[in-house]
Protein backbone atom coordinates (compact mmCIF):
# COMPACT_ATOMS: atom_id res chain seq x y z
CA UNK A 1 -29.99 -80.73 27.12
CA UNK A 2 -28.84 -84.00 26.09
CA UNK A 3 -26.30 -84.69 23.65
CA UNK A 4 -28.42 -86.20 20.41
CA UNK A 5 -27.06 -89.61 20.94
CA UNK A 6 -27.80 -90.09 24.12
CA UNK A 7 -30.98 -88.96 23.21
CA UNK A 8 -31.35 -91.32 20.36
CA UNK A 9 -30.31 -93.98 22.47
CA UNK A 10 -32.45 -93.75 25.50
CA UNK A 11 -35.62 -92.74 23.05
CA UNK A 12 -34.77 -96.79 21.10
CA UNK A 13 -34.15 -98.45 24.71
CA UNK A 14 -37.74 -96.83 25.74
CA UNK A 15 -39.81 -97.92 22.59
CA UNK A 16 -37.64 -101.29 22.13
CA UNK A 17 -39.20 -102.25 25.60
CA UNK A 18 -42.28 -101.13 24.71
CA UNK A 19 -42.31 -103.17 21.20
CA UNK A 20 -40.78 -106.39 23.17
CA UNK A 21 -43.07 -106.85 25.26
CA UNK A 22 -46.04 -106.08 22.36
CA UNK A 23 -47.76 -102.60 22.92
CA UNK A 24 -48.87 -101.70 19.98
CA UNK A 25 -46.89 -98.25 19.28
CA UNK A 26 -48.57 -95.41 16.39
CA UNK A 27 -46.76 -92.70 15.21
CA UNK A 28 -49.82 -89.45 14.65
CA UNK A 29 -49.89 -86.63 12.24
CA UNK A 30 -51.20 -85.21 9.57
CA UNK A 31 -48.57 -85.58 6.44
CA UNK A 32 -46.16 -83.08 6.44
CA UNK A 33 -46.69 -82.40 9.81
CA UNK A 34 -43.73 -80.53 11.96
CA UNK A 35 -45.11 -82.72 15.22
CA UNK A 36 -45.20 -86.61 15.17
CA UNK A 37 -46.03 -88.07 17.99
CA UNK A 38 -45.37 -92.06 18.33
CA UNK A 39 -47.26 -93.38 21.42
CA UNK A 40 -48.39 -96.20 22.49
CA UNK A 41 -52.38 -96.71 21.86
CA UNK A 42 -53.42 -99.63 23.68
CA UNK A 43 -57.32 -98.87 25.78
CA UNK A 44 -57.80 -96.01 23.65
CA UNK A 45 -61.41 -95.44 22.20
CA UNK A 46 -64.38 -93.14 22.39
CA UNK A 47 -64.91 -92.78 25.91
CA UNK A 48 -61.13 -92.38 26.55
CA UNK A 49 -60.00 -88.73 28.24
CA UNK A 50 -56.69 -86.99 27.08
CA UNK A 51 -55.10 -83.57 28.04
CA UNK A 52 -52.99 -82.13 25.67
CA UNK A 53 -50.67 -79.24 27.38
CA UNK A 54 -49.02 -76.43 24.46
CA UNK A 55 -50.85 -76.09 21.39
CA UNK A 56 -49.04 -74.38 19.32
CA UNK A 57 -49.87 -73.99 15.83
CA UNK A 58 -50.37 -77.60 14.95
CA UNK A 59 -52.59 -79.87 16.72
CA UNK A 60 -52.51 -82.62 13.42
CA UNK A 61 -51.74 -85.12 16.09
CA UNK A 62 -54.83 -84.22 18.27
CA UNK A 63 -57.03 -84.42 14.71
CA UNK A 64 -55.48 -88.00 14.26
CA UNK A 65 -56.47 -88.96 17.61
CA UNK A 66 -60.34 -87.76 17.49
CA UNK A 67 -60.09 -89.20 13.45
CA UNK A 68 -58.89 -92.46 14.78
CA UNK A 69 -60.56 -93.32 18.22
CA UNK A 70 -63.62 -90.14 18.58
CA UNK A 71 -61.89 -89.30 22.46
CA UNK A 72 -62.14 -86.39 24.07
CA UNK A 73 -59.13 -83.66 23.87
CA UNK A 74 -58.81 -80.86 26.59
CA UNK A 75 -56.39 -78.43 25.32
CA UNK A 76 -54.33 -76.31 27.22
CA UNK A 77 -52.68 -73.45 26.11
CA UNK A 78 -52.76 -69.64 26.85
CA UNK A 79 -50.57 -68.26 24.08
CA UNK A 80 -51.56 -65.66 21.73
CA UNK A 81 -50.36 -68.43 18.79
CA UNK A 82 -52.31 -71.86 20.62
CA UNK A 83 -55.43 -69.08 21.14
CA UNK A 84 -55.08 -68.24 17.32
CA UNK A 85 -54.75 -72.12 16.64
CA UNK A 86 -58.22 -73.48 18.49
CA UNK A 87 -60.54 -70.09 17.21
CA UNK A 88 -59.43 -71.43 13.60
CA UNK A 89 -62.87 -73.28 11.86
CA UNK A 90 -61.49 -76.65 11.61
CA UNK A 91 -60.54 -76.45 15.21
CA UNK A 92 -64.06 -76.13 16.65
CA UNK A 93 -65.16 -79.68 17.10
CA UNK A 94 -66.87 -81.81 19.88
CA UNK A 95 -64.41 -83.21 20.76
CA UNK A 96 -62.20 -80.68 21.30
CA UNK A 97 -62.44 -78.14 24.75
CA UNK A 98 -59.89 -75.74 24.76
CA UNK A 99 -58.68 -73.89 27.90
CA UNK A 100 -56.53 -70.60 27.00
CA UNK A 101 -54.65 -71.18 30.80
CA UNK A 102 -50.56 -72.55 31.42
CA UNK A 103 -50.61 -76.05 32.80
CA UNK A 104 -48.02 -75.42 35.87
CA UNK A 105 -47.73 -77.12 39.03
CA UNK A 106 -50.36 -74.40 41.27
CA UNK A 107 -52.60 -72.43 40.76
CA UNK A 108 -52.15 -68.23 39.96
CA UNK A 109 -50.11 -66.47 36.87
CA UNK A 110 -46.82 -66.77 34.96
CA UNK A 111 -45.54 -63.99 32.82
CA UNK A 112 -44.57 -65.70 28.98
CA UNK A 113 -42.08 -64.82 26.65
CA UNK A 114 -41.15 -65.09 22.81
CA UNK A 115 -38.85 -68.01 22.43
CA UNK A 116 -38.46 -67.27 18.86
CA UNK A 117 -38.70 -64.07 17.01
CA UNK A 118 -41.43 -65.58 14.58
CA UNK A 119 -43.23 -65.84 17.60
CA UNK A 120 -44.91 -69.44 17.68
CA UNK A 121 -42.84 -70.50 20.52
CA UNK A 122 -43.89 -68.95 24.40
CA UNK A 123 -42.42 -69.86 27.44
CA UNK A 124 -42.65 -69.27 30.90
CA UNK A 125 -40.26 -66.66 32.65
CA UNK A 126 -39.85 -65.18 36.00
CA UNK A 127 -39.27 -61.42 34.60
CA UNK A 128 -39.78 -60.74 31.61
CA UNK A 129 -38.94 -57.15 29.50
CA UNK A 130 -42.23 -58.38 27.07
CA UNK A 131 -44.76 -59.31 29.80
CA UNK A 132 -47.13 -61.12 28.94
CA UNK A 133 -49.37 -62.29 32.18
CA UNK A 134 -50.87 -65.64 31.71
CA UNK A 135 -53.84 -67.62 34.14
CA UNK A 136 -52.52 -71.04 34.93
CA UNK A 137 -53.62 -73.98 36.74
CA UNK A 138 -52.44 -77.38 37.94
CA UNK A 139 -53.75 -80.71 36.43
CA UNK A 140 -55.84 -81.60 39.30
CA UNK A 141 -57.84 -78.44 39.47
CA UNK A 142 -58.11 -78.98 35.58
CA UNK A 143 -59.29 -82.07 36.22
CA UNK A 144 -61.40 -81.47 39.45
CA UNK A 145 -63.24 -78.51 36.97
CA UNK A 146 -63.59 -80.89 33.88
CA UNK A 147 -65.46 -83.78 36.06
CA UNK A 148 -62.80 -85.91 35.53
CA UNK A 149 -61.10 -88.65 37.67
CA UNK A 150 -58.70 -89.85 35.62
CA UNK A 151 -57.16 -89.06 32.26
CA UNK A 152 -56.30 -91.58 29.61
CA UNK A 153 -53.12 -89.91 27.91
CA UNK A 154 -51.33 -86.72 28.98
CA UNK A 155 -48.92 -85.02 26.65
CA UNK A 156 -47.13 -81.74 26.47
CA UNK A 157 -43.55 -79.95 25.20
CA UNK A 158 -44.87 -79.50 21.60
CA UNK A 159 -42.17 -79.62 18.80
C-alpha cells in the first residue's frame, strides 16, 4: 500500500488534470455516507450503462447516479452482506440488476473470506479455513450476457 502522501499526491495530480483541462468532476453520496465517490460525469444520461463491482452495504453513490442521470446500474457482488444490501426494499428499482457473482478475470469460483470480524468486508482467497465458494465471471461474459457492447463507467474496491 502506498504511503498516504503519496497517495494524496498522485490522487490531486490525477483530478488537477482532469479540472485543467475542464471535465466537469462530481463527488456522489448520500449525506453521511461512508463511500464518496468523485468522478468525472461528462456523456452521462439515461441511456448510459455502468457496472458497479462490490456492493457492500452502501450503494448511496449508485442511488445518486440513477437520482441524477436515470442510467442503468449492473451490480456485482456475491457476498452474503452485498446479497443482504440489493434484497433490501429501497434497493429494488429499474434501474438497478443485481448479479450475486465475483467480478474476476475468468470464468469458475473463488472461495471468500471475512476481512473484518463485523463481517461487511469479503475478499477473495486461495484457501480459506471459512470457505465460502463464490460463482464469478469476467466483464466480458458479464457483458456478452447483459447485451451490452460497451459500458459507460466501471467502478469497483468499495470503501
Amino acid at each position: 500500500m502506498l504511503p498516504k502522501t503519496v497517495r494524496d499526491l498522485r490522487y490531486r495530480a490525477f483530478y488537477g488534470l482532469l479540472l485543467r483541462r475542464g471535465y466537469p468532476l462530481e463527488t456522489l453520496c448520500a449525506p453521511g455516507s461512508i463511500c464518496p465517490w468523485t468522478i468525472c460525469t461528462a456523456g452521462l444520461n439515461s441511456q448510459s450503462i455502468i457496472y458497479s463491482a462490490g456492493v457492500g452495504s452502501d450503494i448511496s453513490f449508485e442511488h445518486e447516479l440513477v437520482k441524477k442521470f436515470r442510467c442503468r446500474i449492473i451490480l456485482i457482488d456475491p457476498s452474503p452482506t452485498g446479497v443482504k444490501t440489493m434484497s433490501l426494499p429501497e434497493n429494488k428499482i429499474p434501474e438497478f440488476t443485481h448479479y450475486p457473482v465475483a467480478l474476476a478475470g475468468r470464468n469458475g469460483a473463488l472461495n471468500f473470506a471475512l476481512l473484518d470480524p463485523k463481517g461487511d468486508s469479503w475478499f477473495a482467497q486461495q484457501e480459506s479455513p471459512a470457505k465460502h465458494e463464490v460463482p464469478c465471471t469476467d466483464l466480458h461474459s458479464l457483458m456478452k450476457q447483459n447485451g451490452h457492447d460497451h459500458i459507460d463507467g466501471h467502478y469497483s474496491s468499495r470503501c
